[in-house]
PDB file of N, CA and C in Angstrom:
ATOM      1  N   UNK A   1      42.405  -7.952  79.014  1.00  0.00           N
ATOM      2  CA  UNK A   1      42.314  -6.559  78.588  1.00  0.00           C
ATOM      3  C   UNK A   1      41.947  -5.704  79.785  1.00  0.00           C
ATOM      4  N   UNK A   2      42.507  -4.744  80.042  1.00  0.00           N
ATOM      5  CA  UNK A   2      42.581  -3.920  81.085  1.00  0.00           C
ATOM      6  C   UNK A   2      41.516  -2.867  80.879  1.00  0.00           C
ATOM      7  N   UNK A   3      40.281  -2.218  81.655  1.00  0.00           N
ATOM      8  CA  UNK A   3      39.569  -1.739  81.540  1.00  0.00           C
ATOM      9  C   UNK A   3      40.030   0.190  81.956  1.00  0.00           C
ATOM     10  N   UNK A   4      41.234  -0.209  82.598  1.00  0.00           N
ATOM     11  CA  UNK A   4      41.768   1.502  82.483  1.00  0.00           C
ATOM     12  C   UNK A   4      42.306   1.724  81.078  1.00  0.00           C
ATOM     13  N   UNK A   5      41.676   3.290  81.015  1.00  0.00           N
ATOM     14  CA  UNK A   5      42.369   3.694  79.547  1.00  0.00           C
ATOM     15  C   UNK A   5      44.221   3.870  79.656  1.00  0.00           C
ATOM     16  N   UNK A   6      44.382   3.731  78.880  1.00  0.00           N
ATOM     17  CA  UNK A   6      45.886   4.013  78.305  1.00  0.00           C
ATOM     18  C   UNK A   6      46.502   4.902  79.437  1.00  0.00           C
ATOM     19  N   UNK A   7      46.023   6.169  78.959  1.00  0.00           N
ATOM     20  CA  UNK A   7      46.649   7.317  80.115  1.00  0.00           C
ATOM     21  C   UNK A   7      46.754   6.630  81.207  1.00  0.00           C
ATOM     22  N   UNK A   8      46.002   5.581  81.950  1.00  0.00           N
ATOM     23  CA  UNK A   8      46.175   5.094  83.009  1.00  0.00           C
ATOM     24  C   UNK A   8      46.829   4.458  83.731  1.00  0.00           C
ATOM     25  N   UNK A   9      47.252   3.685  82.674  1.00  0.00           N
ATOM     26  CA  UNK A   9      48.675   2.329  82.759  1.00  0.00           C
ATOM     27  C   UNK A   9      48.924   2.537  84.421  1.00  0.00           C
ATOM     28  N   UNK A  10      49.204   1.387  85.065  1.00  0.00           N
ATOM     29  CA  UNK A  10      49.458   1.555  86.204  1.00  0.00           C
ATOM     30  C   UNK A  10      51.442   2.016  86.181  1.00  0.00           C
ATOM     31  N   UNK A  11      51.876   2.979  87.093  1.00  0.00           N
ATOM     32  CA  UNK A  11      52.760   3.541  86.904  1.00  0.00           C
ATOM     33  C   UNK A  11      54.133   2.140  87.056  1.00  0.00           C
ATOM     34  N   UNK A  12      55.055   2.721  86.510  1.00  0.00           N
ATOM     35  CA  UNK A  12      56.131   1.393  86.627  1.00  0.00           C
ATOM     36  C   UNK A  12      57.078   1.255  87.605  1.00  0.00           C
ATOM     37  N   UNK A  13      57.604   1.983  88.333  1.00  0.00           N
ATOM     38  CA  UNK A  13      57.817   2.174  89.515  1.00  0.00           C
ATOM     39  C   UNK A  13      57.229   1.517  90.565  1.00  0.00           C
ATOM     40  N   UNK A  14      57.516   1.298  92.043  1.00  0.00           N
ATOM     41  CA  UNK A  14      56.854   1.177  92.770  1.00  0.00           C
ATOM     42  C   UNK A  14      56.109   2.499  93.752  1.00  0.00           C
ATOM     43  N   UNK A  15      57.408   3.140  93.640  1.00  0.00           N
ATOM     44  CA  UNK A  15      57.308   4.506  94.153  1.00  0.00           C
ATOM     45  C   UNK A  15      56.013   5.435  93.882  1.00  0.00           C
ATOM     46  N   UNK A  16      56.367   5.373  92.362  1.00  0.00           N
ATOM     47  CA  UNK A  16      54.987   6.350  91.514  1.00  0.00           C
ATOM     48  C   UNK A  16      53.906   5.735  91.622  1.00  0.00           C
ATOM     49  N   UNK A  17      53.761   4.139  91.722  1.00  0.00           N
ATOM     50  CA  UNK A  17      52.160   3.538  91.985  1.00  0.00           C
ATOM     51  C   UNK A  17      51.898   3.908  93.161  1.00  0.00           C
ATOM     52  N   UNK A  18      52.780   3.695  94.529  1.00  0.00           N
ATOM     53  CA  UNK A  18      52.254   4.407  95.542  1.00  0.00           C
ATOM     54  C   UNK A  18      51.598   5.572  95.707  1.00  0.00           C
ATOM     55  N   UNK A  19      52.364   6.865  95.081  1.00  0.00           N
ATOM     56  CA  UNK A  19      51.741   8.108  94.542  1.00  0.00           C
ATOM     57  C   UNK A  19      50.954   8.207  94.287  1.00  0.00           C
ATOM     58  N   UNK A  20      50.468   7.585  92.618  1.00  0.00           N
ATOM     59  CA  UNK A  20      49.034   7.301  92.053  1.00  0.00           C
ATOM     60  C   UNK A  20      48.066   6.888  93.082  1.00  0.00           C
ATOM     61  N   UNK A  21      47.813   5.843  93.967  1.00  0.00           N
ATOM     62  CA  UNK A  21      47.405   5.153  94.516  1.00  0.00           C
ATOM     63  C   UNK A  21      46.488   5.925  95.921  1.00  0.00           C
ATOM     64  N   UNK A  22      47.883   6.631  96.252  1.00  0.00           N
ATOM     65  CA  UNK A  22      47.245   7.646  97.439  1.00  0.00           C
ATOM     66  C   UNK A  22      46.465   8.750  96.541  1.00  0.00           C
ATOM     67  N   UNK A  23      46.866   9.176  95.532  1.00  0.00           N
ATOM     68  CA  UNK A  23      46.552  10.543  95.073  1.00  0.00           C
ATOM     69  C   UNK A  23      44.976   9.306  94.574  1.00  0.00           C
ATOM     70  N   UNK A  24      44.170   8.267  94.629  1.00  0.00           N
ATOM     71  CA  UNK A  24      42.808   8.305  94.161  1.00  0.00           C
ATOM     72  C   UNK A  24      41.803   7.908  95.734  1.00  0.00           C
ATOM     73  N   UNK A  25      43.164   7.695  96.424  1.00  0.00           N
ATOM     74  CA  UNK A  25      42.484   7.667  98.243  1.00  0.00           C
ATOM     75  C   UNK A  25      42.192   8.820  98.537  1.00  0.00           C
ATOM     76  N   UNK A  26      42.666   9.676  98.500  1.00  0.00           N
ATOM     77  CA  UNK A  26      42.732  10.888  98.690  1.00  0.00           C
ATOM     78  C   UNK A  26      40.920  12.007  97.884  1.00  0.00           C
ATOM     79  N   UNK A  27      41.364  11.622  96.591  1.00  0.00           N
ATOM     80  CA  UNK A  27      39.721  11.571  95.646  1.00  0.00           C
ATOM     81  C   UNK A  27      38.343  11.270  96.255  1.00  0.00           C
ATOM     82  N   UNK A  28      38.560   9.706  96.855  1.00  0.00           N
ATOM     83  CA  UNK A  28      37.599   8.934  97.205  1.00  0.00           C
ATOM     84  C   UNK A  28      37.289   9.286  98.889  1.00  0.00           C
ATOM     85  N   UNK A  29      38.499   9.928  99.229  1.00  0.00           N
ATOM     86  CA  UNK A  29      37.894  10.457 100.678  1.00  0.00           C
ATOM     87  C   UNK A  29      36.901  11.972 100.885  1.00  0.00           C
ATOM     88  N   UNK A  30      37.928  12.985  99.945  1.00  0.00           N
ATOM     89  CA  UNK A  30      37.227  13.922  99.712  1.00  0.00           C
ATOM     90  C   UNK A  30      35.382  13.503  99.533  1.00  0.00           C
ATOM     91  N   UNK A  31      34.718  12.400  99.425  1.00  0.00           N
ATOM     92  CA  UNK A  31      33.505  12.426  99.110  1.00  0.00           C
ATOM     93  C   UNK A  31      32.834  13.303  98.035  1.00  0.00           C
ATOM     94  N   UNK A  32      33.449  13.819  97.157  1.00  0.00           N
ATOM     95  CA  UNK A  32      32.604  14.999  96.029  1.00  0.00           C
ATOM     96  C   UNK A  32      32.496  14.387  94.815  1.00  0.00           C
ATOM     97  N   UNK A  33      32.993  12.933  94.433  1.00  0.00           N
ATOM     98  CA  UNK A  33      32.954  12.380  93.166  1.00  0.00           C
ATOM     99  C   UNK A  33      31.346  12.221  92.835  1.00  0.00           C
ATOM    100  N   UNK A  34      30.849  11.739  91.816  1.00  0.00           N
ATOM    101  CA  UNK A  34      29.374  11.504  91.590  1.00  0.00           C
ATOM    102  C   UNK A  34      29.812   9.718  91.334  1.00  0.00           C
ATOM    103  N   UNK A  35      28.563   9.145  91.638  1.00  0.00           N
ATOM    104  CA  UNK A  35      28.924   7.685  91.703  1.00  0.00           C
ATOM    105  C   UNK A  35      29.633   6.831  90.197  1.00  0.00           C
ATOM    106  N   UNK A  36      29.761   7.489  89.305  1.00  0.00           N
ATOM    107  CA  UNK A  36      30.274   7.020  88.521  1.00  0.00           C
ATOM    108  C   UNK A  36      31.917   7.371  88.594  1.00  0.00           C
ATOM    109  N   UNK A  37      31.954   8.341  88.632  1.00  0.00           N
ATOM    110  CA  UNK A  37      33.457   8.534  88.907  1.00  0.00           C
ATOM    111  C   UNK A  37      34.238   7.843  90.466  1.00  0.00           C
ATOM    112  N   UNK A  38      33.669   7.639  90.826  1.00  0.00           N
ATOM    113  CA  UNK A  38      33.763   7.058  92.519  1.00  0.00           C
ATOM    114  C   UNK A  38      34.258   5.870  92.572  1.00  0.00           C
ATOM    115  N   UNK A  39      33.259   4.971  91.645  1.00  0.00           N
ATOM    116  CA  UNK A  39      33.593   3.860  91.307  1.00  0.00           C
ATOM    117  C   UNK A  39      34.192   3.571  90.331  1.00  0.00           C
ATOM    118  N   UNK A  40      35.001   4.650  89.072  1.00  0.00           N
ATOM    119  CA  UNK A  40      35.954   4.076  88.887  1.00  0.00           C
ATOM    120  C   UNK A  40      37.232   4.744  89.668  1.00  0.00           C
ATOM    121  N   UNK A  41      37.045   5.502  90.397  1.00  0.00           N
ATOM    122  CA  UNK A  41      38.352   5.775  90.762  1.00  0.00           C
ATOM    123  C   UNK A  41      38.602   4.549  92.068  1.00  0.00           C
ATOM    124  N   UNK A  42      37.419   3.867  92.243  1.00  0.00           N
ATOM    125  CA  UNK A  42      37.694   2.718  93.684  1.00  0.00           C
ATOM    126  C   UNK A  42      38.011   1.494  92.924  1.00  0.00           C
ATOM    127  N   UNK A  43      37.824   1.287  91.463  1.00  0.00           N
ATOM    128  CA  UNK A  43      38.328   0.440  90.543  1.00  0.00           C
ATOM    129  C   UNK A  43      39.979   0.382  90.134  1.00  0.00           C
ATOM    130  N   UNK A  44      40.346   1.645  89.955  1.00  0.00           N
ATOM    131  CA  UNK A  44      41.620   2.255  89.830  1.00  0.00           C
ATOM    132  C   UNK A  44      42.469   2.118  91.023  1.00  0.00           C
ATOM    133  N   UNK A  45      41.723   2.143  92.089  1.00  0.00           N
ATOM    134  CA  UNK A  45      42.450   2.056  93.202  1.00  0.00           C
ATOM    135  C   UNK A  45      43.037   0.612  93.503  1.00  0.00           C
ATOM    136  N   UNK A  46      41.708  -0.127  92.987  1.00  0.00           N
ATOM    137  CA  UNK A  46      41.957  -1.851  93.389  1.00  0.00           C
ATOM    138  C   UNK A  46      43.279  -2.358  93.045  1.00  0.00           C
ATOM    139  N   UNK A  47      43.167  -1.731  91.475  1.00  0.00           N
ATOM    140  CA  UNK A  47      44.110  -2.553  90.282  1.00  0.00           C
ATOM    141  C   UNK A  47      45.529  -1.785  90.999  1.00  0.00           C
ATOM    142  N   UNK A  48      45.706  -0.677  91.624  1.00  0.00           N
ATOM    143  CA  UNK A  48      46.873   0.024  91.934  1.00  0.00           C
ATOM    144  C   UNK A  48      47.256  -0.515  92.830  1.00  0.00           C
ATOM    145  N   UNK A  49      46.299  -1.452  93.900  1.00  0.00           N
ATOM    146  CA  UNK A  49      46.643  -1.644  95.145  1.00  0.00           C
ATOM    147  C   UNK A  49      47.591  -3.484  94.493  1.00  0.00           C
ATOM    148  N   UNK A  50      46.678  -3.813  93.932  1.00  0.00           N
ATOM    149  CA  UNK A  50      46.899  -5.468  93.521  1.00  0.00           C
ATOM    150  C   UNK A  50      48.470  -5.126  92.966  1.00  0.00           C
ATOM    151  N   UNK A  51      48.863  -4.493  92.087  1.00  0.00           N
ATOM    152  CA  UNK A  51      49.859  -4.489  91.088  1.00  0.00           C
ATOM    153  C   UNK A  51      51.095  -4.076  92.387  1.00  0.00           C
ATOM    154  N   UNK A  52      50.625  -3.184  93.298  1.00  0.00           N
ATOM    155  CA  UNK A  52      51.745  -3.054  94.237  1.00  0.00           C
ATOM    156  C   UNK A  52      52.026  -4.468  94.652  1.00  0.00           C
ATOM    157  N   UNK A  53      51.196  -5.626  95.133  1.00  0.00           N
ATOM    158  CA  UNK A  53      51.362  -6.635  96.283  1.00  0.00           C
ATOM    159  C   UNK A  53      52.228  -7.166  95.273  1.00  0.00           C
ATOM    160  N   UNK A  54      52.037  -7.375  94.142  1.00  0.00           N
ATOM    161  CA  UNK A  54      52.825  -8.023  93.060  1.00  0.00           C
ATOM    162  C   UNK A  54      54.351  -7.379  93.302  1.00  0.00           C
ATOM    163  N   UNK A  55      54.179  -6.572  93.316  1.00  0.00           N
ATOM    164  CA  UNK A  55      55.370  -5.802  92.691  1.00  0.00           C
ATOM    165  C   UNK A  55      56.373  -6.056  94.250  1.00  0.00           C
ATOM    166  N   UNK A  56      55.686  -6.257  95.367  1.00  0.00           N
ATOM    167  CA  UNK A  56      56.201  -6.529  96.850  1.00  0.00           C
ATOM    168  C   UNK A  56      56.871  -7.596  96.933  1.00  0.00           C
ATOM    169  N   UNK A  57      55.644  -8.866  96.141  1.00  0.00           N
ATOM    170  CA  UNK A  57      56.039 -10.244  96.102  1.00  0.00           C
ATOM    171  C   UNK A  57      57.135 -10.689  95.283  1.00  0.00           C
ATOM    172  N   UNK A  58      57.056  -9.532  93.856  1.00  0.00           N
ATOM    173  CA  UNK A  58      58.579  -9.891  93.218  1.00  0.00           C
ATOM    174  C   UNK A  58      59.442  -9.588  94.017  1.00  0.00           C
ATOM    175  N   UNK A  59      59.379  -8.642  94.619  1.00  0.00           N
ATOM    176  CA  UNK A  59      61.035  -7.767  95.330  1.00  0.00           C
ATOM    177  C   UNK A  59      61.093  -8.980  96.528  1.00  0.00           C
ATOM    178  N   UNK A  60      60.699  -9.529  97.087  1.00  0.00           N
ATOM    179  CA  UNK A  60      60.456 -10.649  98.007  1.00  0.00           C
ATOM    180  C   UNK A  60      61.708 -11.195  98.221  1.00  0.00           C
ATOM    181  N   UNK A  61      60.774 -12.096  96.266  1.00  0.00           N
ATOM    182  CA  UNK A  61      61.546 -13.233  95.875  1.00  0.00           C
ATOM    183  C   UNK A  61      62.672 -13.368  95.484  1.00  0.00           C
ATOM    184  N   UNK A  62      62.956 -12.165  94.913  1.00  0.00           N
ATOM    185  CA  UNK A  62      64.463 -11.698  94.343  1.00  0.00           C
ATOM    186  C   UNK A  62      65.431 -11.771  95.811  1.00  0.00           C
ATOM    187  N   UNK A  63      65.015 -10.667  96.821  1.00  0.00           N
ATOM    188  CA  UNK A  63      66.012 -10.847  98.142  1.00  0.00           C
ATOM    189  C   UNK A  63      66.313 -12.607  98.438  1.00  0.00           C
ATOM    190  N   UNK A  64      64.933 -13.291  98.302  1.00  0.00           N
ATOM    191  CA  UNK A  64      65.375 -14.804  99.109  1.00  0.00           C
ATOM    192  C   UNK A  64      66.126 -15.239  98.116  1.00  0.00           C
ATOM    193  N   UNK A  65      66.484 -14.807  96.867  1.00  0.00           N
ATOM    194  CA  UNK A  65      67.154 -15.630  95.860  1.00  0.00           C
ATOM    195  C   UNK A  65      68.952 -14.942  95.944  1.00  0.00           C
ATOM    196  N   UNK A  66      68.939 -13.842  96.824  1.00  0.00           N
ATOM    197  CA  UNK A  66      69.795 -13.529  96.725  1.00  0.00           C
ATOM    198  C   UNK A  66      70.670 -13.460  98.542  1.00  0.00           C
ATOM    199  N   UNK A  67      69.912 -14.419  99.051  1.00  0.00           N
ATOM    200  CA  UNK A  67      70.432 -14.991 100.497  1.00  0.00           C
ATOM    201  C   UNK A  67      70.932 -16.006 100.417  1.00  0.00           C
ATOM    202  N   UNK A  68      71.985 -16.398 101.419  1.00  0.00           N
ATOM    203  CA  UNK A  68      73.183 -17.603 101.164  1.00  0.00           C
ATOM    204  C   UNK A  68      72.047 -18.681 100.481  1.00  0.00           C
ATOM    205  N   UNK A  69      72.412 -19.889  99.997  1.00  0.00           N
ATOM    206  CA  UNK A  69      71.851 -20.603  99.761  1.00  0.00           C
ATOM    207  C   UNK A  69      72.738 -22.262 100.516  1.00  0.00           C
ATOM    208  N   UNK A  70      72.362 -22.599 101.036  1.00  0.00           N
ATOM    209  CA  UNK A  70      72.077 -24.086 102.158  1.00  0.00           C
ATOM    210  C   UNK A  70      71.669 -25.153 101.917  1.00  0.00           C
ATOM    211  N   UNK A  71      72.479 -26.056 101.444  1.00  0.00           N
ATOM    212  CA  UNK A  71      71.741 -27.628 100.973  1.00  0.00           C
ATOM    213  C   UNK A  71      70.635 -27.717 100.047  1.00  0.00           C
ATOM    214  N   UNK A  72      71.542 -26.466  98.967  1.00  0.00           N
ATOM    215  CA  UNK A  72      70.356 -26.653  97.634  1.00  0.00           C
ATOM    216  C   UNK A  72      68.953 -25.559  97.994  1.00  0.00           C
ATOM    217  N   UNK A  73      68.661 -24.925  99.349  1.00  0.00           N
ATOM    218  CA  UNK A  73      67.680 -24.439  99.663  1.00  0.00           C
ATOM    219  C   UNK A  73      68.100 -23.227 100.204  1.00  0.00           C
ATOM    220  N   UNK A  74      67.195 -21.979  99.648  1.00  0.00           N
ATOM    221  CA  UNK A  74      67.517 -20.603 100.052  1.00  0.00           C
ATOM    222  C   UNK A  74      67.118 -19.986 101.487  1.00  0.00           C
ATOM    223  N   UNK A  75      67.717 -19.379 101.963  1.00  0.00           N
ATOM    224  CA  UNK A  75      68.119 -19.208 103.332  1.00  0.00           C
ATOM    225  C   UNK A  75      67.086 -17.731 103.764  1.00  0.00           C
ATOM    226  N   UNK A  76      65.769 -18.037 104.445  1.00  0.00           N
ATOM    227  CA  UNK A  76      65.141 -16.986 104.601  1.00  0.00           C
ATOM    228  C   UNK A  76      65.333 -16.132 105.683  1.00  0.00           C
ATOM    229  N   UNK A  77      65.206 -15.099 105.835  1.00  0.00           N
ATOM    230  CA  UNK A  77      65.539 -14.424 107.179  1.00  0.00           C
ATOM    231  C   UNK A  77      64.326 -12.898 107.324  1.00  0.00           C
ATOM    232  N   UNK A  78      63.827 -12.507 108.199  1.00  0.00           N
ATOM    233  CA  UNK A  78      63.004 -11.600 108.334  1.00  0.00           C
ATOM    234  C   UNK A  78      63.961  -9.759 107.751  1.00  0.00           C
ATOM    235  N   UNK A  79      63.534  -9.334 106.809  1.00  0.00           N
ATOM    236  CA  UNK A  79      64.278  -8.074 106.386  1.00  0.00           C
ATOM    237  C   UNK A  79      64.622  -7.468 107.495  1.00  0.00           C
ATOM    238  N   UNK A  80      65.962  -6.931 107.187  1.00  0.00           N
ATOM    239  CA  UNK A  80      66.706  -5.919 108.579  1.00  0.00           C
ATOM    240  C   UNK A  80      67.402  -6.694 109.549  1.00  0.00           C
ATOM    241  N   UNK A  81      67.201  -8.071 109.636  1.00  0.00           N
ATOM    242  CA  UNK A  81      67.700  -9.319 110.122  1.00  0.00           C
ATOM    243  C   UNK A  81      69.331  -9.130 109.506  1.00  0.00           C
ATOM    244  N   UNK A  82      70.538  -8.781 110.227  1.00  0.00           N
ATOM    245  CA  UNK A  82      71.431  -8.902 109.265  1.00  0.00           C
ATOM    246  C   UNK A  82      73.065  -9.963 110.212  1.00  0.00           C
ATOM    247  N   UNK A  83      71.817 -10.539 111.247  1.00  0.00           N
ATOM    248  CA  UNK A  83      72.868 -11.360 111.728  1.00  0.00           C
ATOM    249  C   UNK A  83      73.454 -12.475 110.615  1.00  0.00           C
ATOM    250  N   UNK A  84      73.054 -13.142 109.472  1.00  0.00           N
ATOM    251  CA  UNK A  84      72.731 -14.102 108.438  1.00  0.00           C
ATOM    252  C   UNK A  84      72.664 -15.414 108.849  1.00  0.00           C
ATOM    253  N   UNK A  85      72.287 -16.436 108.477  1.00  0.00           N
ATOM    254  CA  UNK A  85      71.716 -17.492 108.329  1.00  0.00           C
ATOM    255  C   UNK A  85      72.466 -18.648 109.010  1.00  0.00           C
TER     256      UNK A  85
END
């Protein structure tokens, strides 16, 4: 169970979590929150930051699944790499 309210849902996009994400860095730099709001907006931030790496690690896995594939085994290459395999 997720301790952000509803309104909060982390955005579905990757794009818009980035958004969200900066827009509570941005909060937490300003320094004017009172410590309760501080800490949840550095809570909010966590879960925004985690759900991106996820969301990195899917898009990852999908590219290596979609590189030649080689003796049964998928063919990795560093992104922008487009000499191929």
């Amino acid at each position: 169970m997720s301790t952000l309210p509803e309104a909060d849902a982390a955005p579905e996009s990757f794009e818009a979590l980035l958004t969200a994400l900066e827009r509570e860095v941005e909060r937490l730099e300003r320094g004017e929150l009172p410590l309760e709001q501080a800490l949840a907006a550095f809570e909010r931030g966590m879960s925004l930051s985690q759900r991106g790496e996820s969301m990195l690690a899917e898009a990852e896995r999908k590219v290596e699944l979609l590189l030649d594939v080689k003796g049964g085994a998928a063919v990795t290459q560093p992104f922008g790499d487009t000499r191929g395999g």
